[in-house]
Protein backbone atom coordinates (compact mmCIF):
# COMPACT_ATOMS: atom_id res chain seq x y z
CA UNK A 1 -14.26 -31.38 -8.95
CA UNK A 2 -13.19 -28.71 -10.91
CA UNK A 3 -12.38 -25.26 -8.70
CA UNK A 4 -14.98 -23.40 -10.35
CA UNK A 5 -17.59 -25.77 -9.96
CA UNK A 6 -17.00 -25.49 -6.42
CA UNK A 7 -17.76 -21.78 -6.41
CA UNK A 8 -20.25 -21.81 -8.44
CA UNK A 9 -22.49 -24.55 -5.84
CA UNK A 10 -20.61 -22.24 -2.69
CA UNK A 11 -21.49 -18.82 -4.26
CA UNK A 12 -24.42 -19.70 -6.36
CA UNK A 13 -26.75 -16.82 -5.29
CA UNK A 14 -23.21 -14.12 -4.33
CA UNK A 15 -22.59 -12.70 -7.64
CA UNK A 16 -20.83 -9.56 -6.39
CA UNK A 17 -19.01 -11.88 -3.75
CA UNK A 18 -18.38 -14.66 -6.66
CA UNK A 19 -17.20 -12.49 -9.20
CA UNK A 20 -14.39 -10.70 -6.85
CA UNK A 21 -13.57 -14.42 -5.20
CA UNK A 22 -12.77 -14.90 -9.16
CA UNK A 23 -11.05 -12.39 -10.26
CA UNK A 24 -8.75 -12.19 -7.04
CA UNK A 25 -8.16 -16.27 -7.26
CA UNK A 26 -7.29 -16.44 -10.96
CA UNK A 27 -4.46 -13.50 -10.46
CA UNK A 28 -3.09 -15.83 -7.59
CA UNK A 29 -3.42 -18.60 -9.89
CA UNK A 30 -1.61 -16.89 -12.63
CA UNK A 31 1.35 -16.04 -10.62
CA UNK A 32 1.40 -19.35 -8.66
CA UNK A 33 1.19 -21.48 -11.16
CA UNK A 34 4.20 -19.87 -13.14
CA UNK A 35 6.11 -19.82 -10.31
CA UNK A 36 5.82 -23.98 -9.63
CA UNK A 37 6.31 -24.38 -13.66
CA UNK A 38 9.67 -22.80 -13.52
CA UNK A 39 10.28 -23.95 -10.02
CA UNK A 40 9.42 -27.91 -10.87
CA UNK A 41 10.87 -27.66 -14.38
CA UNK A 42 14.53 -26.23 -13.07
CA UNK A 43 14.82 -27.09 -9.59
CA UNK A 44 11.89 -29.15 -7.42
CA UNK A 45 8.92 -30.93 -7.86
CA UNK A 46 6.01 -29.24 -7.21
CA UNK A 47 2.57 -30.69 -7.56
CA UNK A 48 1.60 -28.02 -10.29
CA UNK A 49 -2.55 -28.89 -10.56
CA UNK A 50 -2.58 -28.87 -6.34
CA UNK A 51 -1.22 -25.28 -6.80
CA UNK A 52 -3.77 -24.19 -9.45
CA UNK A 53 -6.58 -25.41 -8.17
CA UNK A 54 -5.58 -24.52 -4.44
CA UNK A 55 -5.29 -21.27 -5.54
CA UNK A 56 -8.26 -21.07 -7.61
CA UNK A 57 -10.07 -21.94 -4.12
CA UNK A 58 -7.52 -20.30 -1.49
CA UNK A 59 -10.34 -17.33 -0.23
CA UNK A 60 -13.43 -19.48 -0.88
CA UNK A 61 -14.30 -19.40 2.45
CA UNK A 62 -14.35 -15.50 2.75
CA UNK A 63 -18.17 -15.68 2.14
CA UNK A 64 -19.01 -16.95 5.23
CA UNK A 65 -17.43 -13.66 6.86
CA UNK A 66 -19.21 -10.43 7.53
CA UNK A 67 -17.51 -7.95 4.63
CA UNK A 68 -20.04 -6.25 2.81
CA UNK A 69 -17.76 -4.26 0.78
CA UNK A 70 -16.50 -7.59 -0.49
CA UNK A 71 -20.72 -9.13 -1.00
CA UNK A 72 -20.14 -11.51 1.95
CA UNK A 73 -22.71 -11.16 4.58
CA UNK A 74 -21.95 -13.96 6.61
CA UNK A 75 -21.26 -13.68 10.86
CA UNK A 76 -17.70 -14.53 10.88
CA UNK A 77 -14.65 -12.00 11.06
CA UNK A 78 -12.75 -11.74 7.74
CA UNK A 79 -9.82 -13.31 9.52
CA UNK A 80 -11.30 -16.72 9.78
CA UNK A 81 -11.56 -16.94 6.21
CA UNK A 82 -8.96 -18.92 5.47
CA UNK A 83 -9.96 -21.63 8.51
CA UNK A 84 -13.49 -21.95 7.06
CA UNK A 85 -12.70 -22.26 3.81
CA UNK A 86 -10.54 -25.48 5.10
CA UNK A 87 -13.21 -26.63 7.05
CA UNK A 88 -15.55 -26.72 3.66
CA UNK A 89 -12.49 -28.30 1.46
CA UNK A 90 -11.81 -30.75 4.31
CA UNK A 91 -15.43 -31.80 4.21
CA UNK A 92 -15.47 -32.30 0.36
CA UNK A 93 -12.16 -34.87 0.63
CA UNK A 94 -9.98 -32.01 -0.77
CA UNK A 95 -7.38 -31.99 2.72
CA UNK A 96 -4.23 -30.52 0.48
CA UNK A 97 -6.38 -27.90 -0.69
CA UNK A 98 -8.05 -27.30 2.68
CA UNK A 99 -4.45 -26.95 4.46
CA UNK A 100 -3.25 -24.10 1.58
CA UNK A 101 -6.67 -22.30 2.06
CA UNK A 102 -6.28 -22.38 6.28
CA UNK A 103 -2.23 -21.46 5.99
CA UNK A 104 -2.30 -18.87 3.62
CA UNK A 105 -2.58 -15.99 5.87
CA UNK A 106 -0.30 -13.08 5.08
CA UNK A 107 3.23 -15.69 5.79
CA UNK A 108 1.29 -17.91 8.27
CA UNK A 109 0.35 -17.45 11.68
CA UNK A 110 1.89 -19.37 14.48
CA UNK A 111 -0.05 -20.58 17.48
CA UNK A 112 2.09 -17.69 19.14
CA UNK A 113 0.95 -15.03 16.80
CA UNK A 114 -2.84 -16.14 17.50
CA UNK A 115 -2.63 -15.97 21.31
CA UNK A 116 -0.52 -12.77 21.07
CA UNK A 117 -3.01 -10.69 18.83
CA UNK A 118 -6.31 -12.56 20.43
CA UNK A 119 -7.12 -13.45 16.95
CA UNK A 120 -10.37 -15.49 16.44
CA UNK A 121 -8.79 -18.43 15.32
CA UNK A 122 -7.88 -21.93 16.77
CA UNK A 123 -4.85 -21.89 18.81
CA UNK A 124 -2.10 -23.57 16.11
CA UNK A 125 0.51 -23.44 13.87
CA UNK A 126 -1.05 -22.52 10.78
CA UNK A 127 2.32 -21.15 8.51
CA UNK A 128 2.66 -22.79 5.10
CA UNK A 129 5.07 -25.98 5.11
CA UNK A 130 5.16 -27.57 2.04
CA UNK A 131 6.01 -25.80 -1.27
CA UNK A 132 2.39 -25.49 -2.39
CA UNK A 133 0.87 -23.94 0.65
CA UNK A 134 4.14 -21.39 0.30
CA UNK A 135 3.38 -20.45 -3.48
CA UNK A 136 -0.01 -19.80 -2.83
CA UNK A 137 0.13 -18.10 0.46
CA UNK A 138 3.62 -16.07 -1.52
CA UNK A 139 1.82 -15.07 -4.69
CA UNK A 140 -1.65 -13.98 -2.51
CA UNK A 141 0.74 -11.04 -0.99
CA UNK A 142 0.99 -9.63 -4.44
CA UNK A 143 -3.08 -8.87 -5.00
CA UNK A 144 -5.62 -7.28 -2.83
CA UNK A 145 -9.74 -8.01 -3.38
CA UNK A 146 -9.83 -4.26 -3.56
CA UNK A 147 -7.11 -3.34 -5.64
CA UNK A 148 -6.55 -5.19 -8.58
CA UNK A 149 -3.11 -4.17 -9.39
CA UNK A 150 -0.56 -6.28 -8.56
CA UNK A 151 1.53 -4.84 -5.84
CA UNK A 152 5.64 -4.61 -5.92
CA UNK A 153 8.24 -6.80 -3.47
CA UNK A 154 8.52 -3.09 -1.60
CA UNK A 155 4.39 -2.81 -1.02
CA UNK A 156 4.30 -6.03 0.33
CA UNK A 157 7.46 -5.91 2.65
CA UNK A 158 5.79 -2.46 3.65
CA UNK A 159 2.61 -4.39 4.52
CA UNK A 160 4.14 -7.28 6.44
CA UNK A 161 6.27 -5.05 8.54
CA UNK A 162 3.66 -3.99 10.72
CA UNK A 163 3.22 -7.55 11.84
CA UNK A 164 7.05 -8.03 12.93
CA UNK A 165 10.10 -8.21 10.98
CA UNK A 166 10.15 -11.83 11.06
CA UNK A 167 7.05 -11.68 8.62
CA UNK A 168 9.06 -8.87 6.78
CA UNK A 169 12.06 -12.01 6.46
CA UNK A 170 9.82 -15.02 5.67
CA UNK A 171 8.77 -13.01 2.64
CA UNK A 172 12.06 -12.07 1.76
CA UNK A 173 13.48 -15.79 2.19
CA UNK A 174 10.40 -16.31 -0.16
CA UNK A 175 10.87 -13.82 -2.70
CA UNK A 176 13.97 -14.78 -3.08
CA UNK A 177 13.68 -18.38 -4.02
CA UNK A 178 10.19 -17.66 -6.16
CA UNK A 179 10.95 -14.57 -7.81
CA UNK A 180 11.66 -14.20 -11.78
């Protein structure tokens, strides 16, 4: 199935909630998907239609969370957007896509950095491992639902470091082996 189809049958009756879901997923796309070109074409194979369509559906499970601003009414806290999204890729067959959309949380979150922050999320590993679920979870740090600019290397380190400076160098290790 086609990313957008998938939307479109998730979010058919969410147009405010569909059209930022979109927007935000086809800048990730962009950026991902130009990163695995170059990446697969000079030095590793990537599996360049998992990234695009993984990114196209990375957030899809934000409408299920309670964020107005964002036309998702659902019960859930933001934060478990990425795990139900997974659990509705999972369902459909799609279990690549479902493991980008549950690991793409700021660098990842370890089962340690659940249980530390009390976050409402299973207790495991969920930080990207493969190159896929690190070009999608990498070029997600660079755009914002609310802000459609793209943001620079120094905004996102900025953002990162309040979670540890271990996020701060997982980024870094990142930037430096995706960035062009």
């Amino acid at each position: 199935m086609h990313p957008l189809q998938l939307i479109e049958q998730t979010y058919h009756v969410h147009d405010k909630a569909r059209q930022i879901l979109v927007d935000h997923c086809r800048q990730v796309a962009e950026l991902a998907t130009a990163i695995a070109r170059k990446l697969h074409a000079e030095t590793e194979p990537v599996d360049l239609a998992l990234v695009e369509e993984a990114a196209m559906l990375h957030d899809i499970g934000m409408l299920y969370t309670q964020t107005p601003k964002l036309g998702c009414f659902g019960t859930a806290p933001y934060m478990a957007h990425g795990v139900l999204g997974a659990e509705l890729l999972a369902a459909r067959g799609l279990h690549q896509h479902a493991m980008i959309c549950e690991r793409h949380i700021g660098v990842g979150l370890t089962a340690r950095d659940i249980q530390a922050q009390d976050l409402p999320l299973p207790l495991r590993d969920m930080t990207p491992q493969t190159v896929e679920e690190q070009l999608v979870a990498y070029a997600d740090l660079f755009f914002s639902k609310s802000h459609p600019q793209k943001k620079s290397p120094e905004q996102v380190r900025s953002s990162l470091a309040r979670f540890g400076e271990e996020k701060v160098a997982i980024f870094d290790d990142w930037h430096q082996r995706f960035a062009w």
